[in-house]
N, C-alpha and C. Protein backbone atom coordinates (compact mmCIF):
# COMPACT_ATOMS: atom_id res chain seq x y z
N UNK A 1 0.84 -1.17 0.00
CA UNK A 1 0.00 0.00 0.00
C UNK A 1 0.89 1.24 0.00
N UNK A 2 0.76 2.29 -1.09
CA UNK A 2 1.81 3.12 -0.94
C UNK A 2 1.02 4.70 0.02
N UNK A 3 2.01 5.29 -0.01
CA UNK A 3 1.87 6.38 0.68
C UNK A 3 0.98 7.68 -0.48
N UNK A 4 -0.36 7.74 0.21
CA UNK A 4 -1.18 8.94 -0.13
C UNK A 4 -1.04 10.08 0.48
N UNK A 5 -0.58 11.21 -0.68
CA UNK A 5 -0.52 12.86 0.14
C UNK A 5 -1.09 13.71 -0.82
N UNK A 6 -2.04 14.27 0.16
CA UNK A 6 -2.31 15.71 -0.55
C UNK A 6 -1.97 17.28 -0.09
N UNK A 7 -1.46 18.21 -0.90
CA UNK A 7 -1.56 19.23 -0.10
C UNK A 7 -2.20 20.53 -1.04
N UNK A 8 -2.56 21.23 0.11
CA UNK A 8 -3.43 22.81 -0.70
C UNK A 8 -2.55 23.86 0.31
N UNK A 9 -1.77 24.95 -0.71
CA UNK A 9 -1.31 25.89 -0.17
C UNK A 9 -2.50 27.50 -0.68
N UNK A 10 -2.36 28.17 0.23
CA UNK A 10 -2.84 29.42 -0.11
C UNK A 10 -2.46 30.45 0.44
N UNK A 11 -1.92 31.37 -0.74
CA UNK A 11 -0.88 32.68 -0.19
C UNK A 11 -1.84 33.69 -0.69
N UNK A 12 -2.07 35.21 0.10
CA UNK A 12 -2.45 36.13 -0.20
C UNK A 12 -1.91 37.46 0.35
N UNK A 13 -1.90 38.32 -0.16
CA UNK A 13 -1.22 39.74 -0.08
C UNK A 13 -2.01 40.61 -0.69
N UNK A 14 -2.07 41.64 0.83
CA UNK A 14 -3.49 42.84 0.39
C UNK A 14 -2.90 44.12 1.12
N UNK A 15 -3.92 44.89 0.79
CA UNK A 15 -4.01 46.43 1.31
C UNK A 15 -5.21 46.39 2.17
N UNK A 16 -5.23 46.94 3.46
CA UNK A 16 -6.14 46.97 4.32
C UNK A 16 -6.35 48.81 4.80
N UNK A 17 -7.64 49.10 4.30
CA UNK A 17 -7.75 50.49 4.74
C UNK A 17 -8.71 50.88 5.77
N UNK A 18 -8.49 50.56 7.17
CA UNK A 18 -8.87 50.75 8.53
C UNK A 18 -9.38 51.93 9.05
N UNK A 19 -10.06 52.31 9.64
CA UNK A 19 -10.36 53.46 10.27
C UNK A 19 -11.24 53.40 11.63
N UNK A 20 -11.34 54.49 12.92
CA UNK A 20 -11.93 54.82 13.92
C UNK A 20 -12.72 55.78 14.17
N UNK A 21 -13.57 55.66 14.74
CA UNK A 21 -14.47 56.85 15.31
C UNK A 21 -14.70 57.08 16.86
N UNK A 22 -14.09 57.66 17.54
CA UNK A 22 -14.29 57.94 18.73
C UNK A 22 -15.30 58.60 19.44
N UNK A 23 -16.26 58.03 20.02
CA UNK A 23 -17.66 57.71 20.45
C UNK A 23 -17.19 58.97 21.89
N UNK A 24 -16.60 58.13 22.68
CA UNK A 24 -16.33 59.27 23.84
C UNK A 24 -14.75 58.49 24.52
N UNK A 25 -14.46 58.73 25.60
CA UNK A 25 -12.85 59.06 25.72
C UNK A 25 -12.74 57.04 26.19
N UNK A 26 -13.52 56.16 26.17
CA UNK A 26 -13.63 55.07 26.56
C UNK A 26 -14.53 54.17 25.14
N UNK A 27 -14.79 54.58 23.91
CA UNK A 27 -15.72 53.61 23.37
C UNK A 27 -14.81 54.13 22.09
N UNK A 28 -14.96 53.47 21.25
CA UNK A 28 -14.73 53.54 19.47
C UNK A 28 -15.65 52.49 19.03
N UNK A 29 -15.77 53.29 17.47
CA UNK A 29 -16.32 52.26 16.39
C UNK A 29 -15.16 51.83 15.36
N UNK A 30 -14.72 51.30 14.94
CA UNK A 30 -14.09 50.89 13.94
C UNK A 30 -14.26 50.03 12.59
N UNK A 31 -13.63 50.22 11.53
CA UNK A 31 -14.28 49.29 10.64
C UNK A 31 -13.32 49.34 9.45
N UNK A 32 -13.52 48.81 8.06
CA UNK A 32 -12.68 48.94 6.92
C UNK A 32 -12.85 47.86 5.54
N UNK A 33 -12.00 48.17 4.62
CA UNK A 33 -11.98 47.36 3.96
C UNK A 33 -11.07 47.10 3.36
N UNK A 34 -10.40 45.41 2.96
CA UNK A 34 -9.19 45.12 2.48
C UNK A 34 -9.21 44.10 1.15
N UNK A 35 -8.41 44.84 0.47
CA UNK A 35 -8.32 43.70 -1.16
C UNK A 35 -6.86 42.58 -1.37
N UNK A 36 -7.04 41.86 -1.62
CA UNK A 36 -6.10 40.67 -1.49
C UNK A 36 -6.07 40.32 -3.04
N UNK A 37 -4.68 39.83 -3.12
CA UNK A 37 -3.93 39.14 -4.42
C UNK A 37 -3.70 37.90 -4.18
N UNK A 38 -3.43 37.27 -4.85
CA UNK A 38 -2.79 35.46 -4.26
C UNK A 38 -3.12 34.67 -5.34
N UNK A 39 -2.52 33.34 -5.05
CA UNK A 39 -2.49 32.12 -5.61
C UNK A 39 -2.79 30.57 -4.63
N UNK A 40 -3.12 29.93 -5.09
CA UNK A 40 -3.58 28.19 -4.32
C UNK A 40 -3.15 27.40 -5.31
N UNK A 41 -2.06 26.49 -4.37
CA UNK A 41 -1.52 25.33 -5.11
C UNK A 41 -2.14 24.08 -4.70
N UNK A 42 -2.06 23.16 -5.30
CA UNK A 42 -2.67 21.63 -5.16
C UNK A 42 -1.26 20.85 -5.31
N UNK A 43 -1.30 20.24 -4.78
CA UNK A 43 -0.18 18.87 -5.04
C UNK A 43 -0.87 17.46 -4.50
N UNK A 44 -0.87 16.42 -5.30
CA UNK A 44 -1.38 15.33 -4.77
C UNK A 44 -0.66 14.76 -5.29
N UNK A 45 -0.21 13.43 -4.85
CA UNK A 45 0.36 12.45 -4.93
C UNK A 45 0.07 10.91 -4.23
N UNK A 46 0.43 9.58 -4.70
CA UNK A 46 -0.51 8.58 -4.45
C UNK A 46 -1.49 7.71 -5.43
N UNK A 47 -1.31 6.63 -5.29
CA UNK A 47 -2.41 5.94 -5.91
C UNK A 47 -4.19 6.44 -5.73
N UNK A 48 -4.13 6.49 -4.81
CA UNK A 48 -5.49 7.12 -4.34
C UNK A 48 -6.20 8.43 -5.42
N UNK A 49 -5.11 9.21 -5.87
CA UNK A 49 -5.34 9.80 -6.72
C UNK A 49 -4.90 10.12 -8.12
N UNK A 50 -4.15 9.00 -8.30
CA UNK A 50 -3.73 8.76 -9.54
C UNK A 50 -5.21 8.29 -10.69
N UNK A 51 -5.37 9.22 -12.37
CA UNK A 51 -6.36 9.57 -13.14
C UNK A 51 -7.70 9.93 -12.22
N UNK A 52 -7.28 10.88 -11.77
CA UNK A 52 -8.71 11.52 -10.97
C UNK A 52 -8.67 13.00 -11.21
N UNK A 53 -9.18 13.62 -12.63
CA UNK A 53 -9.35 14.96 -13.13
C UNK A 53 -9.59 15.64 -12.50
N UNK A 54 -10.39 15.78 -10.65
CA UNK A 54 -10.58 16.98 -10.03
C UNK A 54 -9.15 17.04 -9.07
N UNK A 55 -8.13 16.07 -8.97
CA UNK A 55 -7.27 16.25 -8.08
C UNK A 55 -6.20 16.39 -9.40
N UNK A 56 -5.38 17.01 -9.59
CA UNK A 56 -4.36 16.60 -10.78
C UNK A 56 -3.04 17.24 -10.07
N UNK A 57 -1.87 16.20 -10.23
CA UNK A 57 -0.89 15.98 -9.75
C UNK A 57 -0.13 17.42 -9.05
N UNK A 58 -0.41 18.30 -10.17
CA UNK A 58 0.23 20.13 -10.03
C UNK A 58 -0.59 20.90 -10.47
N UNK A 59 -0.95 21.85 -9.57
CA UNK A 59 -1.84 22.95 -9.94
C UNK A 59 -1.76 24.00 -9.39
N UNK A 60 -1.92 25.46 -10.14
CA UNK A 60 -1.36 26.56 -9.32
C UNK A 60 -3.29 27.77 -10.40
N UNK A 61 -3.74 28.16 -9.12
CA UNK A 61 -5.18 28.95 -9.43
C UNK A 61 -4.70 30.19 -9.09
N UNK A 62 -5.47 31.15 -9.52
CA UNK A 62 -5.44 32.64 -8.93
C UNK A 62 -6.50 32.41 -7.98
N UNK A 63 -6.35 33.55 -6.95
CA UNK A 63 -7.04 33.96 -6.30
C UNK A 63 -7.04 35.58 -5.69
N UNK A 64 -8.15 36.23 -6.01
CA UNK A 64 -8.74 37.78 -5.80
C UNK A 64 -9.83 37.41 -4.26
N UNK A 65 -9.77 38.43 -3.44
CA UNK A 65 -10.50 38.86 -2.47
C UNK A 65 -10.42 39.93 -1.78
N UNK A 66 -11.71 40.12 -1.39
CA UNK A 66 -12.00 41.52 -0.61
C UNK A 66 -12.89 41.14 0.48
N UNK A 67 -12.23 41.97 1.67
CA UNK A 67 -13.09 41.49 3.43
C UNK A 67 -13.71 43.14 3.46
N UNK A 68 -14.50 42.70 4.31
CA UNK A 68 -14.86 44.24 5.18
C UNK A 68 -15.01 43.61 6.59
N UNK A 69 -15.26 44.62 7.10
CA UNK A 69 -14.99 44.79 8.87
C UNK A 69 -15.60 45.57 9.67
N UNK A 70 -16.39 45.18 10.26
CA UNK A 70 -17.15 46.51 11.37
C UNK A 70 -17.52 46.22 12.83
N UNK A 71 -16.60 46.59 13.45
CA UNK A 71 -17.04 46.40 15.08
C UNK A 71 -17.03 47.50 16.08
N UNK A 72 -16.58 47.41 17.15
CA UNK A 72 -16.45 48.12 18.24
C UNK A 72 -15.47 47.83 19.65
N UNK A 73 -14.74 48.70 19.93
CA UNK A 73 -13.92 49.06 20.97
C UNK A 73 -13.65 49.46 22.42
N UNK A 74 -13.21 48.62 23.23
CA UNK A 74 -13.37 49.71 24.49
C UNK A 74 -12.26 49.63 25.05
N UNK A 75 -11.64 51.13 25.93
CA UNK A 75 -10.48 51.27 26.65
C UNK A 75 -10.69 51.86 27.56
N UNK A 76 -10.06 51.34 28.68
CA UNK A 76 -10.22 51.93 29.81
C UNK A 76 -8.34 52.10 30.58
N UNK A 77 -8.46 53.58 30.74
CA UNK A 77 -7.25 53.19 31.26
C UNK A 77 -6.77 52.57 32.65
N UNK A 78 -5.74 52.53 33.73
CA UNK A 78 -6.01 51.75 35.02
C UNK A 78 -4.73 52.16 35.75
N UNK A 79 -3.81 52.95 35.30
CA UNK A 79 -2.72 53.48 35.35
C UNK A 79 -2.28 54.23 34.44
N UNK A 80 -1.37 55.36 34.93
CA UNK A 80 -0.47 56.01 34.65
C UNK A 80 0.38 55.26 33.19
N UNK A 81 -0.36 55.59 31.36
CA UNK A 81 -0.14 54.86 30.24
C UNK A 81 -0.24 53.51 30.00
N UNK A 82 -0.96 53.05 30.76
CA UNK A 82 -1.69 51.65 30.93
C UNK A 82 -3.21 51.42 30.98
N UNK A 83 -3.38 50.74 29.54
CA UNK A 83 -5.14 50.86 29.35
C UNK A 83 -5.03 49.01 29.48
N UNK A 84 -6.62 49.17 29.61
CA UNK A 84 -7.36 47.71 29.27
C UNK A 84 -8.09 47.92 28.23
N UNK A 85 -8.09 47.05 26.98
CA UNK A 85 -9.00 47.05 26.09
C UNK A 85 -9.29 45.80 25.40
N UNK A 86 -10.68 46.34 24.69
CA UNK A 86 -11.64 44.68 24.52
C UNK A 86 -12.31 45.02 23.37
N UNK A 87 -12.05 44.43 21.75
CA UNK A 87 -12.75 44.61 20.80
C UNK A 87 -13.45 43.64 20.60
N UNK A 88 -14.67 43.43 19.65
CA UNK A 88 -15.54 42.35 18.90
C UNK A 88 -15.84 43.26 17.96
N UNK A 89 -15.00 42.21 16.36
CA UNK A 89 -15.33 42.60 14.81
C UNK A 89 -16.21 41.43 14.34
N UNK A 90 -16.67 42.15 13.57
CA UNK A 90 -17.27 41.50 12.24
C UNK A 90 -17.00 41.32 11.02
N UNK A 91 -16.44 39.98 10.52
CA UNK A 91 -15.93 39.94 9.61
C UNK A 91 -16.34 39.51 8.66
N UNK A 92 -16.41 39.85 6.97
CA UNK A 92 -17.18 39.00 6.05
C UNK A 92 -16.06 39.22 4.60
N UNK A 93 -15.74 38.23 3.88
CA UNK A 93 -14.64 38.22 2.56
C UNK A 93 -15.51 37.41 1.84
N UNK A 94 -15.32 37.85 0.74
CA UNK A 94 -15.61 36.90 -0.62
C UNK A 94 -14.33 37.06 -1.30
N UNK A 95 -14.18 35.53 -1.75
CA UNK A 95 -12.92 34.78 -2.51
C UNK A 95 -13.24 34.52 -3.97
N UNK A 96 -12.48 34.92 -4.63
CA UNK A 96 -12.89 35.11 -6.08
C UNK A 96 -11.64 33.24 -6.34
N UNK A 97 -11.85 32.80 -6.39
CA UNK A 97 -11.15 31.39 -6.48
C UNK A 97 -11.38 30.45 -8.23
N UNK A 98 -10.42 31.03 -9.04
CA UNK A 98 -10.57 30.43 -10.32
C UNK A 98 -10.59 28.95 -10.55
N UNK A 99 -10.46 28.07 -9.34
CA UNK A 99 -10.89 26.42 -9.04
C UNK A 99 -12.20 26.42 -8.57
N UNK A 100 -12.51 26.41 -7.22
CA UNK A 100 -14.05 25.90 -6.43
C UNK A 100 -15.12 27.20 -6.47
N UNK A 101 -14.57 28.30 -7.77
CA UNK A 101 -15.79 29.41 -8.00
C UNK A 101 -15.47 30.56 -6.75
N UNK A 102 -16.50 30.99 -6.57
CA UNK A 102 -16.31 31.91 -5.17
C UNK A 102 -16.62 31.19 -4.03
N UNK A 103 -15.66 31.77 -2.66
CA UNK A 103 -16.10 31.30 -1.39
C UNK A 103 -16.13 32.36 -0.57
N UNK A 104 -17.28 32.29 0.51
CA UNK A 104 -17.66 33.30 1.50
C UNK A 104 -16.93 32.96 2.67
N UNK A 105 -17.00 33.82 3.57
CA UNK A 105 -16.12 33.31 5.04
C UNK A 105 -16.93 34.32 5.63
N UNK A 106 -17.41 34.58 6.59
CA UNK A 106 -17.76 35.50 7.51
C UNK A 106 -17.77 34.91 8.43
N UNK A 107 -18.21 36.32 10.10
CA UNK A 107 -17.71 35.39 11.57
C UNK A 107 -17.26 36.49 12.13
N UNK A 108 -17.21 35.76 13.64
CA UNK A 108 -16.44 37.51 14.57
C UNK A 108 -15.22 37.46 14.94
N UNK A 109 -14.73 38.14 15.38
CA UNK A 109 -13.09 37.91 16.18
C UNK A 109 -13.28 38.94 17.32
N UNK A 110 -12.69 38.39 18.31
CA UNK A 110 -12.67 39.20 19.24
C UNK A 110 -10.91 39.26 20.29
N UNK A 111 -10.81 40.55 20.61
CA UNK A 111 -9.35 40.77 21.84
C UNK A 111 -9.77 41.06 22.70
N UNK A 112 -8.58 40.83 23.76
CA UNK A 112 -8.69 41.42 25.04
C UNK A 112 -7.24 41.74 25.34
N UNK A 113 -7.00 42.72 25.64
CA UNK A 113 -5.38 43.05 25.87
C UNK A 113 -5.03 44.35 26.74
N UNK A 114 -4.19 44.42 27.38
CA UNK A 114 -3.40 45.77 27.81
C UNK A 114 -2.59 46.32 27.12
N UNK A 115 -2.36 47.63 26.83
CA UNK A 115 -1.89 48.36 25.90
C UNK A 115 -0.69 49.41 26.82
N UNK A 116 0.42 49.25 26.72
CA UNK A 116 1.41 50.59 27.36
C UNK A 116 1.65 51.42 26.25
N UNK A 117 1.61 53.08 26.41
CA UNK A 117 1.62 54.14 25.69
C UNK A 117 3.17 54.94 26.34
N UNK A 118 4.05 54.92 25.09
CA UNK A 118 5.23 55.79 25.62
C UNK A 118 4.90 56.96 25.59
């Protein structure tokens, strides 16, 4: 029985244009939008996929996308250049993918972190 491998790489490189709105000295809104360049490789190898036209041995696709972003912010400071802060975004991209057509992704992300200010 020989050894079956597949792999899918995906590289992308974008411009992300971000911005804030400061609500009052403790809240922000934030939000943006970013466009992406890239490529997705396929490599399979193996009996398993040896003459199987949707897997083929080497393959290299374009790939185009654009996310947007819209959430909200909070900071509180707690010391002398020492804040606490806590975001939840909203995220949504469509993948322009010249193999599996377009793909959607959306979903939230969220931080929690302390921030020191020199």
């Amino acid at each position: 029985m020989g050894l079956h491998e597949g792999e899918i790489e995906v590289k992308l490189d974008g411009l992300a244009l971000l911005g804030e709105y400061e609500l009052n000295d403790r809240w922000l809104l934030n939000g943006g939008i970013a466009f992406y360049d890239g490529d997705k490789s396929k490599k399979f190898s193996g009996l398993a996929f040896a003459g199987q036209p949707e897997t083929p041995a080497d393959a290299e696709y374009d790939l185009d996308a654009v996310s947007y972003r819209a959430g909200v912010k909070y900071s509180k400071a707690f010391a002398e250049n020492w804040d606490f802060n806590a975001n939840l975004d909203y995220l949504y991209m469509e993948i322009d993918d010249e193999d599996d057509g377009n793909v959607y992704s959306k979903g939230f992300s969220y931080g929690l972190g302390v921030t020191y200010h020199f």
